[in-house]
N, C-alpha and C. Protein backbone atom coordinates (compact mmCIF):
# COMPACT_ATOMS: atom_id res chain seq x y z
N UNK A 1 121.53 71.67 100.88
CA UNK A 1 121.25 72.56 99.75
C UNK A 1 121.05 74.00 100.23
N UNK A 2 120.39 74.17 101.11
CA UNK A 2 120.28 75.62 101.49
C UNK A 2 121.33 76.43 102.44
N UNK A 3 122.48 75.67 102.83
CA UNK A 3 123.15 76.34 103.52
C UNK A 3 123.96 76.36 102.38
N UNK A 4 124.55 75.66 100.70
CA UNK A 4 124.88 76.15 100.11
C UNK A 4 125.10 76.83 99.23
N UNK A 5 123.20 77.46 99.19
CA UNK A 5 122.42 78.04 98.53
C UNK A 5 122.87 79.51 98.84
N UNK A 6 122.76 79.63 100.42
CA UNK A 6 123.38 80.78 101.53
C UNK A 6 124.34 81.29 101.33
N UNK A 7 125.56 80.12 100.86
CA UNK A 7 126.74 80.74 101.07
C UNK A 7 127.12 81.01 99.22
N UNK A 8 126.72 80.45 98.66
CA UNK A 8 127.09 80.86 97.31
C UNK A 8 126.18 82.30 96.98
N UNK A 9 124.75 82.69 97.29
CA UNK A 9 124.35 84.15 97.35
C UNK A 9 125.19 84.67 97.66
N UNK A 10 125.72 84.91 99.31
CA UNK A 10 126.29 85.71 99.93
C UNK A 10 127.52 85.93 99.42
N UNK A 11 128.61 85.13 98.59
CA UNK A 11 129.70 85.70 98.25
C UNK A 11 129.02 86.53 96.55
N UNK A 12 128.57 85.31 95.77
CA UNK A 12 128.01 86.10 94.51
C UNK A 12 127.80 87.80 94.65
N UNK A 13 126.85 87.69 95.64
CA UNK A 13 126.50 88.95 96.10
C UNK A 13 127.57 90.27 96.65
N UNK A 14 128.10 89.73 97.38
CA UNK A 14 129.60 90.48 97.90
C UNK A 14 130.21 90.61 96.84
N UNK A 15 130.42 90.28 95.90
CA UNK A 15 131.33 90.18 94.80
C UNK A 15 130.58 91.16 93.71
N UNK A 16 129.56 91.11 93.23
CA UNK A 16 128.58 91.50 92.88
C UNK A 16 128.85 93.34 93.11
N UNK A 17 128.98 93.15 94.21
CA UNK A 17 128.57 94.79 94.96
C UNK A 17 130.00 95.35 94.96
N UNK A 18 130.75 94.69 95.05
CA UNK A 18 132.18 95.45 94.91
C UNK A 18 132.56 95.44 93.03
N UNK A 19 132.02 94.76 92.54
CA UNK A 19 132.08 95.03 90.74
C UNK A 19 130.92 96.05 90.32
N UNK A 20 130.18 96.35 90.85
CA UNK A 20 128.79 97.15 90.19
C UNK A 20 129.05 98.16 91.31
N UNK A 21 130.11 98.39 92.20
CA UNK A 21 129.86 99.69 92.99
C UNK A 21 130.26 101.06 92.12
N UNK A 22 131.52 101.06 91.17
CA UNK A 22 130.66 102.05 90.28
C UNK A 22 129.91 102.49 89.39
N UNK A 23 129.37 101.44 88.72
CA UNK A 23 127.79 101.75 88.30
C UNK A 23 126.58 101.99 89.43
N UNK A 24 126.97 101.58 90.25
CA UNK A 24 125.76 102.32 91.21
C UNK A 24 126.15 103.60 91.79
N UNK A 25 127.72 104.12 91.70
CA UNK A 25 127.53 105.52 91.98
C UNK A 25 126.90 106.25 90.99
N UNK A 26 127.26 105.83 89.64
CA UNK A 26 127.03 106.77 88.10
C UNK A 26 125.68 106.59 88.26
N UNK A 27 124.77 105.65 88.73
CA UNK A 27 123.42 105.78 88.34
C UNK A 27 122.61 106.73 89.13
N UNK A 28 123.18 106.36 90.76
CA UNK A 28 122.73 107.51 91.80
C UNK A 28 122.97 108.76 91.26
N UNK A 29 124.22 109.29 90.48
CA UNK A 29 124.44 110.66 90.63
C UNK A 29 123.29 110.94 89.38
N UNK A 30 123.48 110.09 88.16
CA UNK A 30 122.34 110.15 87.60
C UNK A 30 121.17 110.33 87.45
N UNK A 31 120.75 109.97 88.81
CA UNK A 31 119.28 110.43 89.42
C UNK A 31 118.93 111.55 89.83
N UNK A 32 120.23 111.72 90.91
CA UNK A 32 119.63 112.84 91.68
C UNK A 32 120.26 114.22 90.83
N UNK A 33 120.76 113.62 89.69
CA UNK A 33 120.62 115.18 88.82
C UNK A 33 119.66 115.65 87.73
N UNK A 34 118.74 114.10 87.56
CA UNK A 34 117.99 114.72 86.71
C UNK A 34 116.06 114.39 87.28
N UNK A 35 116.00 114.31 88.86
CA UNK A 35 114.92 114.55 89.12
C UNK A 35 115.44 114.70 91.01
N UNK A 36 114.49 115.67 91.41
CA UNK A 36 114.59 115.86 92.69
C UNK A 36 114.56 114.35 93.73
N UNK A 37 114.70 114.08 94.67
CA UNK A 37 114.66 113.04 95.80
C UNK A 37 115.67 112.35 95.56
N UNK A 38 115.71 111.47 96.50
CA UNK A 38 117.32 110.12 97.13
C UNK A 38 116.86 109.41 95.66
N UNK A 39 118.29 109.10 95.61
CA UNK A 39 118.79 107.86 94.39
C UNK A 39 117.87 106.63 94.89
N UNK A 40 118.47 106.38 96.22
CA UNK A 40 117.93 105.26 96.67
C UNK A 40 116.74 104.77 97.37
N UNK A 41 115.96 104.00 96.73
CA UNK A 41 114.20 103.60 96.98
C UNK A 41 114.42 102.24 98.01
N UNK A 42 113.42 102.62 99.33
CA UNK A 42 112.92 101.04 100.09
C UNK A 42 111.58 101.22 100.25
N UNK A 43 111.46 100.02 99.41
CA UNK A 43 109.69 99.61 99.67
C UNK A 43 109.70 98.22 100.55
N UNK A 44 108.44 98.48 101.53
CA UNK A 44 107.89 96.93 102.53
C UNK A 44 107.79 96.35 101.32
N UNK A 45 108.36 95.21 101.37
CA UNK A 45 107.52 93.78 100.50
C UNK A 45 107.74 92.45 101.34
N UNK A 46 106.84 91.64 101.26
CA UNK A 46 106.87 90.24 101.42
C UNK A 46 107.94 89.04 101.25
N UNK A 47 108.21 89.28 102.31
CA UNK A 47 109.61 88.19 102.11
C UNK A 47 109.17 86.62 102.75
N UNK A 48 109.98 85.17 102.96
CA UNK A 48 109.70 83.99 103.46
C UNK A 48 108.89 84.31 104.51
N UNK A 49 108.11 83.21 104.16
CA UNK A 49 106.73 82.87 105.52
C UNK A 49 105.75 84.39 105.52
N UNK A 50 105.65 84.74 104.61
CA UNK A 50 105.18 86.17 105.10
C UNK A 50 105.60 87.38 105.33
N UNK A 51 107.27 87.30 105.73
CA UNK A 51 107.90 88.13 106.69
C UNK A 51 107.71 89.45 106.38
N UNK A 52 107.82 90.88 106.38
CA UNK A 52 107.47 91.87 106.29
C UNK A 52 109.10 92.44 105.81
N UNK A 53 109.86 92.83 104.52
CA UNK A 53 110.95 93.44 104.94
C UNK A 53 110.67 94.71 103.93
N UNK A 54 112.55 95.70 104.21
CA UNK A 54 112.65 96.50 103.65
C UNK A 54 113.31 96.30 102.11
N UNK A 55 112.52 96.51 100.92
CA UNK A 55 113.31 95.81 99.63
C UNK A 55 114.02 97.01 98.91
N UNK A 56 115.23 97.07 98.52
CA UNK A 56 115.99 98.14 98.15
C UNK A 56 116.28 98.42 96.56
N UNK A 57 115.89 99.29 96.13
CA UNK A 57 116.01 99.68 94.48
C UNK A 57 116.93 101.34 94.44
N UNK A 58 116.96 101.32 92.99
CA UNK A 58 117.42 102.84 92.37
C UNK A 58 115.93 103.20 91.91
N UNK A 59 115.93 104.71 92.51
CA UNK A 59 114.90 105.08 92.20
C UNK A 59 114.66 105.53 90.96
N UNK A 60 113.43 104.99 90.14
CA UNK A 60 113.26 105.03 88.95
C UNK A 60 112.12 105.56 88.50
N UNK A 61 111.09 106.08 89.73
CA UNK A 61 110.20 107.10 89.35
C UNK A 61 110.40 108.34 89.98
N UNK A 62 109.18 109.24 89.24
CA UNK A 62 109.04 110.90 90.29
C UNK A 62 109.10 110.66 91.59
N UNK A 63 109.48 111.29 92.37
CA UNK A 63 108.90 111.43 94.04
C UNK A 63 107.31 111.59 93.73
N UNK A 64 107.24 110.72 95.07
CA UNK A 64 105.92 110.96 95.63
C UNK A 64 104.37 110.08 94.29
N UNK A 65 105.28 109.04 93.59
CA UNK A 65 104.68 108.12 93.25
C UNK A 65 103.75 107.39 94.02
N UNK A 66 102.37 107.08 93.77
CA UNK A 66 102.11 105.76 94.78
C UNK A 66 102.95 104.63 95.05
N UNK A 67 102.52 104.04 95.93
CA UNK A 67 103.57 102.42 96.22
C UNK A 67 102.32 101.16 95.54
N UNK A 68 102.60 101.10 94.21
CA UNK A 68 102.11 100.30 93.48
C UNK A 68 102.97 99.03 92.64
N UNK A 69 102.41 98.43 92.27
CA UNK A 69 103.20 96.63 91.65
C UNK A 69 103.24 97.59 90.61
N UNK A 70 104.42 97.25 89.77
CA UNK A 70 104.84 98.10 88.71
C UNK A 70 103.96 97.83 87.66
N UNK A 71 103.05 96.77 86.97
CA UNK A 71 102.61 96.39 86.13
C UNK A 71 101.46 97.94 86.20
N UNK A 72 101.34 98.67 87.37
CA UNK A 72 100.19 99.20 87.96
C UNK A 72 100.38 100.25 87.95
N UNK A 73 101.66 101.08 88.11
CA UNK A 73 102.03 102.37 88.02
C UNK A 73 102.24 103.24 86.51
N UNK A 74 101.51 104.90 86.80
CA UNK A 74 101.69 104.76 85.70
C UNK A 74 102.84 105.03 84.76
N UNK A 75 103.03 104.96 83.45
CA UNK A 75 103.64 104.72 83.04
C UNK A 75 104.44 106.09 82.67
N UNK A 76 103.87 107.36 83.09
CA UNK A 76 104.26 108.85 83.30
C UNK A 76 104.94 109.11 84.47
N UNK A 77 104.88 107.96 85.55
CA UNK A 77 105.88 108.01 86.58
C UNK A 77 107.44 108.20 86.29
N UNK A 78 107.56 106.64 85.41
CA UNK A 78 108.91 106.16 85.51
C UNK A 78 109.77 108.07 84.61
N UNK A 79 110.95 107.92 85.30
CA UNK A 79 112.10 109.02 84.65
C UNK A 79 112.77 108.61 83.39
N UNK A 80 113.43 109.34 83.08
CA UNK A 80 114.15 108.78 81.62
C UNK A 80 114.97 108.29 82.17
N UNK A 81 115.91 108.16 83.01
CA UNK A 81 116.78 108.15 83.74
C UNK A 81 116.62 106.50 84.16
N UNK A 82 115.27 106.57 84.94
CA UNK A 82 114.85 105.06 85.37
C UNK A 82 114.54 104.40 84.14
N UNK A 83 113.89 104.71 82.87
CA UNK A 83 113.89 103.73 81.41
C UNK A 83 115.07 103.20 81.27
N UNK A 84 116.00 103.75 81.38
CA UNK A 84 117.31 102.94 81.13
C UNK A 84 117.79 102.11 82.01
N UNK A 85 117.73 102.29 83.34
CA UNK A 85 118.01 101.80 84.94
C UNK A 85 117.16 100.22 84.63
N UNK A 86 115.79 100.90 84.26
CA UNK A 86 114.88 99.59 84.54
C UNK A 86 115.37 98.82 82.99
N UNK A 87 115.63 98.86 81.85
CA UNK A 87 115.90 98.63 80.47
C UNK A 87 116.97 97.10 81.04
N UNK A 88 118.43 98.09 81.47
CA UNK A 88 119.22 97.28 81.83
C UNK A 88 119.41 96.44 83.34
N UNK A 89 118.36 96.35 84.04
CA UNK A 89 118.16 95.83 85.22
C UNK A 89 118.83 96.57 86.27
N UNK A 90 119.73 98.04 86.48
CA UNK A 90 120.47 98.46 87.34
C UNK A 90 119.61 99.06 88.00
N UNK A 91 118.66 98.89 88.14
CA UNK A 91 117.82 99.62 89.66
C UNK A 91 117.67 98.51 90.46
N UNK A 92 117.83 97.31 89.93
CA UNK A 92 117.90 95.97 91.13
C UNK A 92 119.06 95.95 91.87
N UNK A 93 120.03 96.48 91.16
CA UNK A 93 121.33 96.13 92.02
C UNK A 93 121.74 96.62 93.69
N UNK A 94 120.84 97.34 94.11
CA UNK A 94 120.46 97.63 95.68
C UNK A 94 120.13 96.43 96.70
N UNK A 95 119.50 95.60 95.35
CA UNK A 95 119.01 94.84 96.60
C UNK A 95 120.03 93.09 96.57
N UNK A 96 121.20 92.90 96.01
CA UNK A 96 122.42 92.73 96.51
C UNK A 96 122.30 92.74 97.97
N UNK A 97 122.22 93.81 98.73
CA UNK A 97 122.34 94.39 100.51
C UNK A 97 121.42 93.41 100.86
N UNK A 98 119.67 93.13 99.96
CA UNK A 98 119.16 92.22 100.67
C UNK A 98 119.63 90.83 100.60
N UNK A 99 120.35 90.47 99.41
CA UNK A 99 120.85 89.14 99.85
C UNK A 99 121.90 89.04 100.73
N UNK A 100 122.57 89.84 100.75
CA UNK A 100 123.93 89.63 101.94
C UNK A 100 123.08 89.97 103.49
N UNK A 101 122.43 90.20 103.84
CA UNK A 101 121.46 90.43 104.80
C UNK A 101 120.59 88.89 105.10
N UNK A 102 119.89 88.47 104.33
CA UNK A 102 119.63 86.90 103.88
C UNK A 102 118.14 87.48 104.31
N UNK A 103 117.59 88.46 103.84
CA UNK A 103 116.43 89.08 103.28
C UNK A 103 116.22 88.24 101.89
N UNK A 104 116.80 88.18 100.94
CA UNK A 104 116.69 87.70 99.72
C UNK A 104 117.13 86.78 99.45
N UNK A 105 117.48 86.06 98.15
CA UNK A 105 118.35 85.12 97.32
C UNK A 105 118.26 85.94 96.07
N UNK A 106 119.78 85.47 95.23
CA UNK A 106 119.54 86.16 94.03
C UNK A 106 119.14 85.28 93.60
N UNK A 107 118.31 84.28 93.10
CA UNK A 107 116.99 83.58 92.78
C UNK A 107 116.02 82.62 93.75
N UNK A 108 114.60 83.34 93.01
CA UNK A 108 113.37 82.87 93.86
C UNK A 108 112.24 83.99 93.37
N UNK A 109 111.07 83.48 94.13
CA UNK A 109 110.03 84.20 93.43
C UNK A 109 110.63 85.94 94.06
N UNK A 110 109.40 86.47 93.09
CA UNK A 110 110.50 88.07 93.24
C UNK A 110 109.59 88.79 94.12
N UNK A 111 109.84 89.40 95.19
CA UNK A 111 109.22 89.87 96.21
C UNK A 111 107.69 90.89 96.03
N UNK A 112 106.78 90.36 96.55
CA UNK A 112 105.65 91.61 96.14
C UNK A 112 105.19 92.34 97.10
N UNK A 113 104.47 92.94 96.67
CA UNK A 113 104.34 94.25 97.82
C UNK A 113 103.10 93.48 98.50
N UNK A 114 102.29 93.85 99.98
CA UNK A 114 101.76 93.36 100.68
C UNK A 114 100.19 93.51 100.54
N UNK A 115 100.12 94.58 99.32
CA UNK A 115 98.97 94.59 98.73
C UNK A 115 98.23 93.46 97.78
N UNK A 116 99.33 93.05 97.48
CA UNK A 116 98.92 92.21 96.91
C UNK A 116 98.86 90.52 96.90
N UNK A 117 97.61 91.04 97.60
CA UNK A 117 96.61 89.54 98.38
C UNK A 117 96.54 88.10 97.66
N UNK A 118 96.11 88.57 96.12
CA UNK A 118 95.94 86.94 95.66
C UNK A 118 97.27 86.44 95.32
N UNK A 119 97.98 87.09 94.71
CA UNK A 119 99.44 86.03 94.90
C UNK A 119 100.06 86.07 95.73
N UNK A 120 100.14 86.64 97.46
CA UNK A 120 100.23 86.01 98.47
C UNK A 120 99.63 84.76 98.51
N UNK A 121 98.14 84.70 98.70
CA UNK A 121 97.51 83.80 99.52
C UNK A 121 97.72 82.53 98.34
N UNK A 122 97.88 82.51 96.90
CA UNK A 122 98.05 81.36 95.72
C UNK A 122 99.07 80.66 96.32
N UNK A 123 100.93 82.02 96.48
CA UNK A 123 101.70 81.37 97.03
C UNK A 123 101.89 80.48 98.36
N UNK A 124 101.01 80.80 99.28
CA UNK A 124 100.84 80.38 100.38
C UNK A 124 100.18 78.95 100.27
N UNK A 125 99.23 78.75 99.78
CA UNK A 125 98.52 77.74 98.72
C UNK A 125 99.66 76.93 98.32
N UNK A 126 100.64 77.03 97.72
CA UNK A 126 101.49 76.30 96.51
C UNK A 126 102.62 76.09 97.71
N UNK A 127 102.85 76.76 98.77
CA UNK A 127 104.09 76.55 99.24
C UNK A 127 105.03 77.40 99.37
N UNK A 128 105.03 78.20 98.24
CA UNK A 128 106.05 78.89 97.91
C UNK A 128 106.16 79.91 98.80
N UNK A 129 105.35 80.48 99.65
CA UNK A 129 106.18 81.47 100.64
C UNK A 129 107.03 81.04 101.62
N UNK A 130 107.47 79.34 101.39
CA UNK A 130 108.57 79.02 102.10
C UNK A 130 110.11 79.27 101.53
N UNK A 131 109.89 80.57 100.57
CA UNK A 131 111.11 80.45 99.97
C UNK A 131 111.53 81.97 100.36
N UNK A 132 112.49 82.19 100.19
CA UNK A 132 113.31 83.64 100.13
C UNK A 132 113.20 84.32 98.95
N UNK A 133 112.68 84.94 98.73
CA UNK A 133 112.49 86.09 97.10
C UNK A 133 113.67 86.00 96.72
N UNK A 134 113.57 86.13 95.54
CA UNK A 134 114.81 86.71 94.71
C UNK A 134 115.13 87.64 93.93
N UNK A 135 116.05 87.78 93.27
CA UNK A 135 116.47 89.63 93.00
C UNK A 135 115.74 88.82 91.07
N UNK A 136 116.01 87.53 90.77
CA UNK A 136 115.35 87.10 89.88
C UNK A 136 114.98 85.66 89.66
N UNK A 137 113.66 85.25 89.14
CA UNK A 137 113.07 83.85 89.12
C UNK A 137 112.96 83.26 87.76
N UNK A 138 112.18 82.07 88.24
CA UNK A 138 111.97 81.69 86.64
C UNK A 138 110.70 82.29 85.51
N UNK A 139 110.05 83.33 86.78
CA UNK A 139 108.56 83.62 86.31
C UNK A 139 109.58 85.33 85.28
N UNK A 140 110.18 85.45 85.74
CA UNK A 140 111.15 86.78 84.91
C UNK A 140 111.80 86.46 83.44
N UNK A 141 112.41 85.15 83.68
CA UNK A 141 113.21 84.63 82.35
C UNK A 141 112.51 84.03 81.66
N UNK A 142 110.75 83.69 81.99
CA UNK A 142 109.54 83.26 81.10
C UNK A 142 108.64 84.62 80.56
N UNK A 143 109.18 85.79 81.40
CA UNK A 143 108.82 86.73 81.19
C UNK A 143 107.31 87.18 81.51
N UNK A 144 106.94 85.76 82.63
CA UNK A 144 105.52 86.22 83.51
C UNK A 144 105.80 87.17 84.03
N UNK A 145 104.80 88.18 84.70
CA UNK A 145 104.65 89.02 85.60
C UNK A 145 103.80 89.14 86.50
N UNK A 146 104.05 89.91 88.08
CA UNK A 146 102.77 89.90 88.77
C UNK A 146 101.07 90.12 88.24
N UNK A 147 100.91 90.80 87.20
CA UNK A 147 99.69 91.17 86.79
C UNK A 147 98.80 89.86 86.54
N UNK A 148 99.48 88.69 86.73
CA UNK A 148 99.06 87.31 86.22
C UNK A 148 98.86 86.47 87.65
N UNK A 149 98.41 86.64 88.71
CA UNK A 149 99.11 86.22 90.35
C UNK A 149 98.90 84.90 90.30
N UNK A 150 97.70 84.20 89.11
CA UNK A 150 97.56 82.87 89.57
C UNK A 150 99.00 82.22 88.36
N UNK A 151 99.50 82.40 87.48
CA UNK A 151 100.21 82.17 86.56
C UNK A 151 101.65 82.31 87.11
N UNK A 152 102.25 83.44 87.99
CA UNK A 152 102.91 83.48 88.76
C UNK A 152 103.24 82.74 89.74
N UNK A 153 101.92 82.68 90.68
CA UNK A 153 102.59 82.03 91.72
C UNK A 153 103.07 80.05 90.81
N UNK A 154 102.05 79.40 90.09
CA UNK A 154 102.04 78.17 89.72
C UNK A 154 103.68 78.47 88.75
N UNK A 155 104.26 79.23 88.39
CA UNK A 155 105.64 79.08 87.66
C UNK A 155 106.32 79.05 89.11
N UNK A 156 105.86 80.14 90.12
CA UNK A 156 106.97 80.18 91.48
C UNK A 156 107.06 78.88 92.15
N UNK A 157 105.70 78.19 91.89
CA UNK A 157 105.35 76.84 92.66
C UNK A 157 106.49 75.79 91.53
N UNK A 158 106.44 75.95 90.48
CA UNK A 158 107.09 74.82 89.30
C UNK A 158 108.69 74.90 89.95
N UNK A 159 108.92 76.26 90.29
CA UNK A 159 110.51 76.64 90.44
C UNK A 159 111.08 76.02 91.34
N UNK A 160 109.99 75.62 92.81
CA UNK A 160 109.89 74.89 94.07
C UNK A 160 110.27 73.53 93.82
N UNK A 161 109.60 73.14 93.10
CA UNK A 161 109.54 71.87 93.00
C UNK A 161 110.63 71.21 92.24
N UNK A 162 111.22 71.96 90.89
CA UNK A 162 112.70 71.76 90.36
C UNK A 162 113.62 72.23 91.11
N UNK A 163 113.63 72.64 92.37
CA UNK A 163 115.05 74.03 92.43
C UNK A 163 115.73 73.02 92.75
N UNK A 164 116.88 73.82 91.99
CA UNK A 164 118.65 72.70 92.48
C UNK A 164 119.63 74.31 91.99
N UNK A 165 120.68 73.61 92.26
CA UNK A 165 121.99 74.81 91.83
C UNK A 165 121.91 74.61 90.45
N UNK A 166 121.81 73.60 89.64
CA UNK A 166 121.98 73.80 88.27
C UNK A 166 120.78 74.90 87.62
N UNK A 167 119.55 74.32 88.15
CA UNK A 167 118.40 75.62 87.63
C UNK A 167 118.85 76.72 88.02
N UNK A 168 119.55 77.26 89.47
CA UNK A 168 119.42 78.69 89.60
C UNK A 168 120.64 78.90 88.70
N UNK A 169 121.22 78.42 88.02
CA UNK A 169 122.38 78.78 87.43
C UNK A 169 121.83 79.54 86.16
N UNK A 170 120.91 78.15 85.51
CA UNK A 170 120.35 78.41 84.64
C UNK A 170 119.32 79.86 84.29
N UNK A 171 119.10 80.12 85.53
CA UNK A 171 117.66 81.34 85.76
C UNK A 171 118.42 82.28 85.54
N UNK A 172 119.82 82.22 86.89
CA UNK A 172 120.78 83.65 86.57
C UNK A 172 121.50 83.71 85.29
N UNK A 173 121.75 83.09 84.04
CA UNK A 173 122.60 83.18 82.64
C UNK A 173 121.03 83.38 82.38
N UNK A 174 119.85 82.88 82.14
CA UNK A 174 118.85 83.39 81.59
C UNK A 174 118.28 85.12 81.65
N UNK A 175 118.77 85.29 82.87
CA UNK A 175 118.52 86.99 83.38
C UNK A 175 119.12 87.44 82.44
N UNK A 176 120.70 87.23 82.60
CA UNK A 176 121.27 88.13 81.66
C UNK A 176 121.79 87.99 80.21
N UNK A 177 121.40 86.99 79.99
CA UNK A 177 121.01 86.39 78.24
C UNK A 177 119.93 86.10 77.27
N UNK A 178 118.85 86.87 77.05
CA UNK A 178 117.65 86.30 76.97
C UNK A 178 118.08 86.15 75.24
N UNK A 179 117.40 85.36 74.82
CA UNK A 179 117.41 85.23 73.29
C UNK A 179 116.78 84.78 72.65
């Protein structure tokens, strides 16, 4: 299962990045014309077992934002630019690079920043930091969020315990179909 977990990311993903490569130029130029700094954002977050990586977005706030869980930032950060980016999910599409890298999966729990201790240590608890983050989970298409860490990690833990190819199928048509 996981080596064909591997190889179906990695082409999805490749494929992925050569269909959305020009919407990710239009969004970059988009950025950097209507607020100063790089299009493109890497924040440390928490990847399998702990691991420490670099997670890649379109930048969707001011420069010089704190590095906060979004539930947390404020809400005078985000750009108009990023309302729409973040609206239609195209500030995720960077991190594509982390699944072809095998930093990520495009499904699994969704990577958090290292600040944030209790849904580390829940997931760690449940298991679930034996998994590879994903660009999206089932705690997204239930429409949990980090602000919830014990509610989170126990949907990330539920996701563990069902995962097959048919669920992630299901998670990814849920991303982009909600109804």
């Amino acid at each position: 299962m996981k080596a064909a977990k591997r190889i179906f990311d990695f082409v999805v993903a490749a494929l992925l990045l050569l269909i959305t490569s020009p919407v990710l130029l239009l969004a970059g130029l988009a950025i950097r014309l209507s607020s100063p700094g790089p299009a493109l954002f890497s924040q440390t977050r928490v990847g399998r077992n702990g691991r420490l990586f670099r997670c890649h977005k379109l930048r969707t706030m001011v420069l010089g934002t704190p590095s906060l869980p979004t539930h947390e930032a404020p809400a005078k950060s985000v750009t108009t630019v990023g309302r729409f980016l973040r609206r239609f999910k195209v500030d995720e599409l960077p991190q594509l690079w982390n699944v072809l890298k095998g930093e990520m999966s495009l499904v699994g729990p969704r990577p958090c920043l290292p600040t944030q201790t209790e849904l580390i240590e829940r997931r760690r608890e449940l298991g679930v930091s034996s998994l590879l983050p994903g660009i999206t989970g089932l705690a997204q298409i239930r429409s949990i969020d980090m602000s919830d860490p014990a509610l989170c990690a126990e949907t990330d833990a539920a996701y563990l315990k069902a995962s097959s190819f048919g669920l992630d199928l299901r998670i990814l048509l849920g991303t982009f179909y909600r109804g």
